[in-house]
C-alpha atoms as a PDB file:
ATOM      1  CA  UNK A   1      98.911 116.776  67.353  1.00  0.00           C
ATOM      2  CA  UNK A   2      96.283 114.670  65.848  1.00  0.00           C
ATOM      3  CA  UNK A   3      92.795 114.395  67.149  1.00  0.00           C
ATOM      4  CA  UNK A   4      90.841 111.098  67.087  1.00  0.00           C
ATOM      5  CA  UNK A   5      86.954 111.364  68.023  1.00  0.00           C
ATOM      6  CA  UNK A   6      86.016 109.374  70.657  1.00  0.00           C
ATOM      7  CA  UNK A   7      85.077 106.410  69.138  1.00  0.00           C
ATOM      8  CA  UNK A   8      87.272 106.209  67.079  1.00  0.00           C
ATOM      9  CA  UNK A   9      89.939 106.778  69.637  1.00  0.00           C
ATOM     10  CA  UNK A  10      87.801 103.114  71.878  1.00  0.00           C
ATOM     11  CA  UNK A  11      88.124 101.464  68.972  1.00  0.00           C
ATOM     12  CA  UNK A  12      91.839 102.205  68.360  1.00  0.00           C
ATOM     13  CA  UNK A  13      92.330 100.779  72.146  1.00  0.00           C
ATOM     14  CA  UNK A  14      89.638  98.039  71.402  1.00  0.00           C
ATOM     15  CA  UNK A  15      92.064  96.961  68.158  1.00  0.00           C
ATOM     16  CA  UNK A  16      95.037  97.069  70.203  1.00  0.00           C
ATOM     17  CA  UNK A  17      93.298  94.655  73.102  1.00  0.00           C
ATOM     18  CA  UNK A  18      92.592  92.466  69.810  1.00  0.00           C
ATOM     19  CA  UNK A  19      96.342  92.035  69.463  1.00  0.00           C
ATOM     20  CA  UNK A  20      97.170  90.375  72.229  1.00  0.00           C
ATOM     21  CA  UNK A  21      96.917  86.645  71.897  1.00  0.00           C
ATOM     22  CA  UNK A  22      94.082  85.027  73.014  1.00  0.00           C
ATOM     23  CA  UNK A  23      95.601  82.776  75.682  1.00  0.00           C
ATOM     24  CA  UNK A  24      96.903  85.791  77.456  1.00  0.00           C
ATOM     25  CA  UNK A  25      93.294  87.696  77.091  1.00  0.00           C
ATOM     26  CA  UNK A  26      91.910  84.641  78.446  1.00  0.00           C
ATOM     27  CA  UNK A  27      93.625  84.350  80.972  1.00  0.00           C
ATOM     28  CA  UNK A  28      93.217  88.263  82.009  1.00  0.00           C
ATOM     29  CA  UNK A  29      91.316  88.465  85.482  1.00  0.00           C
ATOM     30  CA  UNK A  30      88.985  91.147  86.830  1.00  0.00           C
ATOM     31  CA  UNK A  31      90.355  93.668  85.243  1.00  0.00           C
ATOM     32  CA  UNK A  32      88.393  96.799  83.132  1.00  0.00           C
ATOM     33  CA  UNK A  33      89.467  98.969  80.679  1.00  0.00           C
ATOM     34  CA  UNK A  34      88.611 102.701  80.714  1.00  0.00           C
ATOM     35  CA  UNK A  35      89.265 105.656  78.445  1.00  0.00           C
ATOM     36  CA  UNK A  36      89.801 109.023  80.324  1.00  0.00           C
ATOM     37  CA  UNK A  37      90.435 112.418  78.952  1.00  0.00           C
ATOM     38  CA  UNK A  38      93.239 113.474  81.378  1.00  0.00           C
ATOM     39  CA  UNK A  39      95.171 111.967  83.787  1.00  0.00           C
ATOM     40  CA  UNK A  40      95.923 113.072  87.066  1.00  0.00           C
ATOM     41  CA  UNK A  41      97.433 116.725  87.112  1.00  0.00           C
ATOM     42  CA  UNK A  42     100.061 115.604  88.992  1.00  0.00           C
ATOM     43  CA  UNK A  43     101.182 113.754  86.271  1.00  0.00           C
ATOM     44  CA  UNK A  44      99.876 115.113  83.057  1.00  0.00           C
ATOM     45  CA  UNK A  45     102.013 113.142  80.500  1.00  0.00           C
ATOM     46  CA  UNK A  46     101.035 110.049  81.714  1.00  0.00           C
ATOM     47  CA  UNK A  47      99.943 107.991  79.086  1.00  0.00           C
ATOM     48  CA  UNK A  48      98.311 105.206  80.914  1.00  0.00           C
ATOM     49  CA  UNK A  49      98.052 103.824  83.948  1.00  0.00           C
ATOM     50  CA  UNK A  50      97.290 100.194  85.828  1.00  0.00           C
ATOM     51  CA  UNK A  51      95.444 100.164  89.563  1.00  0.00           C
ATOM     52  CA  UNK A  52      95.133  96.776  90.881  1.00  0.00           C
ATOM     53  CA  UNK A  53      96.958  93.634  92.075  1.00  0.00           C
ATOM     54  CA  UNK A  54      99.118  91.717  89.582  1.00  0.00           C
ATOM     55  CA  UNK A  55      98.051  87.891  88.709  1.00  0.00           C
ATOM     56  CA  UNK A  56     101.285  87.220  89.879  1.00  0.00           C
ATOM     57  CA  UNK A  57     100.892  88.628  93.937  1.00  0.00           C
ATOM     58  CA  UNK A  58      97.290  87.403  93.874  1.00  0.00           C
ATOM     59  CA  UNK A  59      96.879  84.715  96.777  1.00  0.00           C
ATOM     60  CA  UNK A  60      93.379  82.343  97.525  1.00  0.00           C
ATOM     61  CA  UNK A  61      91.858  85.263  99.323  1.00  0.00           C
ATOM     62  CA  UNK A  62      92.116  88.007  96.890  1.00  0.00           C
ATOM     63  CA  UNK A  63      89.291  87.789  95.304  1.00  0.00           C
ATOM     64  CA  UNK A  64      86.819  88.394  98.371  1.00  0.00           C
ATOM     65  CA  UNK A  65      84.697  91.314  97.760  1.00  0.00           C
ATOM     66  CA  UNK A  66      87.830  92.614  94.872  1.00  0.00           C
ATOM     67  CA  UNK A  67      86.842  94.821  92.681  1.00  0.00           C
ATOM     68  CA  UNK A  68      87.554  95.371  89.095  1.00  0.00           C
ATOM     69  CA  UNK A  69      91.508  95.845  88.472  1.00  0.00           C
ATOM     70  CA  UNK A  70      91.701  99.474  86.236  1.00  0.00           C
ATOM     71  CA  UNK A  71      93.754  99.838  83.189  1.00  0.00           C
ATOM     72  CA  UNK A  72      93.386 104.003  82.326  1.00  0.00           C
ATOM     73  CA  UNK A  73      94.359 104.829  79.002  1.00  0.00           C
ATOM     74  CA  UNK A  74      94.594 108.410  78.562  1.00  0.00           C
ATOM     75  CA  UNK A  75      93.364 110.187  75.591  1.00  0.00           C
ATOM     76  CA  UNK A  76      95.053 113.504  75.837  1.00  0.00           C
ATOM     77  CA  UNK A  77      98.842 112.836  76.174  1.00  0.00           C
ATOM     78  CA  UNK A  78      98.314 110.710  73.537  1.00  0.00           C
ATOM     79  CA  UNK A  79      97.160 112.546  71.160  1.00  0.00           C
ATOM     80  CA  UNK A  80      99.479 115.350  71.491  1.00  0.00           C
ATOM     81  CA  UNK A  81     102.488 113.799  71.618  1.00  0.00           C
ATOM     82  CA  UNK A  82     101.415 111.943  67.718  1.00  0.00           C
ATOM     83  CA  UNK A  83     101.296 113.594  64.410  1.00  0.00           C
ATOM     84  CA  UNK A  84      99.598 110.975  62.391  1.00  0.00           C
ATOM     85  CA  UNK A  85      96.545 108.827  63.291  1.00  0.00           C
ATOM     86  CA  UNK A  86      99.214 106.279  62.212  1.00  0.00           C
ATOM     87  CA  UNK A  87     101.231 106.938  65.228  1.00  0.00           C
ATOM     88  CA  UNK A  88      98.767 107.519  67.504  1.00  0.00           C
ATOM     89  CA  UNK A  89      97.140 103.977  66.974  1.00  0.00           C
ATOM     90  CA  UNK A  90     100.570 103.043  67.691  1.00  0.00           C
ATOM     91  CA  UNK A  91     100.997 104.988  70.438  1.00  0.00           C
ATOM     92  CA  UNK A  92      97.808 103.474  71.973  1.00  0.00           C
ATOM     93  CA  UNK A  93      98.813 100.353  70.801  1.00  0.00           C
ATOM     94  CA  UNK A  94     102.292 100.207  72.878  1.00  0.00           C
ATOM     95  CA  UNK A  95     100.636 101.494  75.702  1.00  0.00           C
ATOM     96  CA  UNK A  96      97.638  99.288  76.074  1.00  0.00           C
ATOM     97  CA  UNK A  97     100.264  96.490  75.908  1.00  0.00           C
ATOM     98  CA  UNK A  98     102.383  98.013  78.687  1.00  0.00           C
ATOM     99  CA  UNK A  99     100.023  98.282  80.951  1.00  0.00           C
ATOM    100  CA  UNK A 100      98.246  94.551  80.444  1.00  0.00           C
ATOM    101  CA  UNK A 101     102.133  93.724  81.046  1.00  0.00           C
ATOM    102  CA  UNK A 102     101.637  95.645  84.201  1.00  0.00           C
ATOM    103  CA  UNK A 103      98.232  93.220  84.724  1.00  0.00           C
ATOM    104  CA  UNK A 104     100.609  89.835  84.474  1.00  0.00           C
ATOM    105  CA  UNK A 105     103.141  91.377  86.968  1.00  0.00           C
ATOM    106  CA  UNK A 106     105.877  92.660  84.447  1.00  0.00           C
ATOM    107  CA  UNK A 107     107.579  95.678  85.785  1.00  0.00           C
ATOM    108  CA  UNK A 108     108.635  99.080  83.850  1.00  0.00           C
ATOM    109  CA  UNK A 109     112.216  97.730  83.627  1.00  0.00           C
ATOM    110  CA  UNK A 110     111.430  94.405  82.023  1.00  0.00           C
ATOM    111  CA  UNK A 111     109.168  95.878  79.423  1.00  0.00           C
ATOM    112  CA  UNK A 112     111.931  98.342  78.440  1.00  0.00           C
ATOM    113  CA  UNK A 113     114.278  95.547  78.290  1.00  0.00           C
ATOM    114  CA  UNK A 114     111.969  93.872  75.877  1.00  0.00           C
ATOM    115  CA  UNK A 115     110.830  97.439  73.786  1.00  0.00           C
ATOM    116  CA  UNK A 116     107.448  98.117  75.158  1.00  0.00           C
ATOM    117  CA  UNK A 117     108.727 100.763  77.590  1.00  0.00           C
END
């Protein structure tokens, strides 16, 4: 297990938003990105999670009153299941980019066909 304070831990999930090219960042839409603790306890190796409506099921009238679309990124899983701070900004790395994927409307079984699973 390896600990990251939480800044440090942001800015490994701020560093791994700064990966993904611009065109796709730019073309992200209401959609916020939080750092929690925990997830649910339902669930409590869940890594990271996305709440909202895809780009791609989005019609005219979505974005009436919408709020924010919520990518979670979960601080806890992650750092227990690492060893290094090396694999942990990995870690948050991969799963930042799986759940943008989520944002664009890329399902779980695409991304594990293309190694971000």
């Amino acid at each position: 297990m390896v600990q990251l304070s939480d800044a440090e831990f942001d800015d490994a999930v701020g560093d791994a938003l700064d990966t993904i090219p611009a065109g796709l960042t730019r073309a992200m839409d209401n959609v916020v990105v939080l750092v929690e603790d925990e997830p649910p306890a339902d669930d409590p190796e869940l890594l990271g999670v996305y709440d909202g409506t895809p780009l791609t099921e989005r019609d005219s009238g979505w974005a009436a009153g919408a709020l924010p679309d919520r990518i979670t990124i979960f601080r806890g899983p992650l750092q227990r299941m690492c060893e290094t701070g090396e694999e942990l900004r990995e870690e948050i790395a991969v799963t930042v980019v799986h759940e943008v994927a989520h944002h664009f409307g890329i399902d779980d079984d695409q991304l594990h066909e293309l190694g971000w699973g």
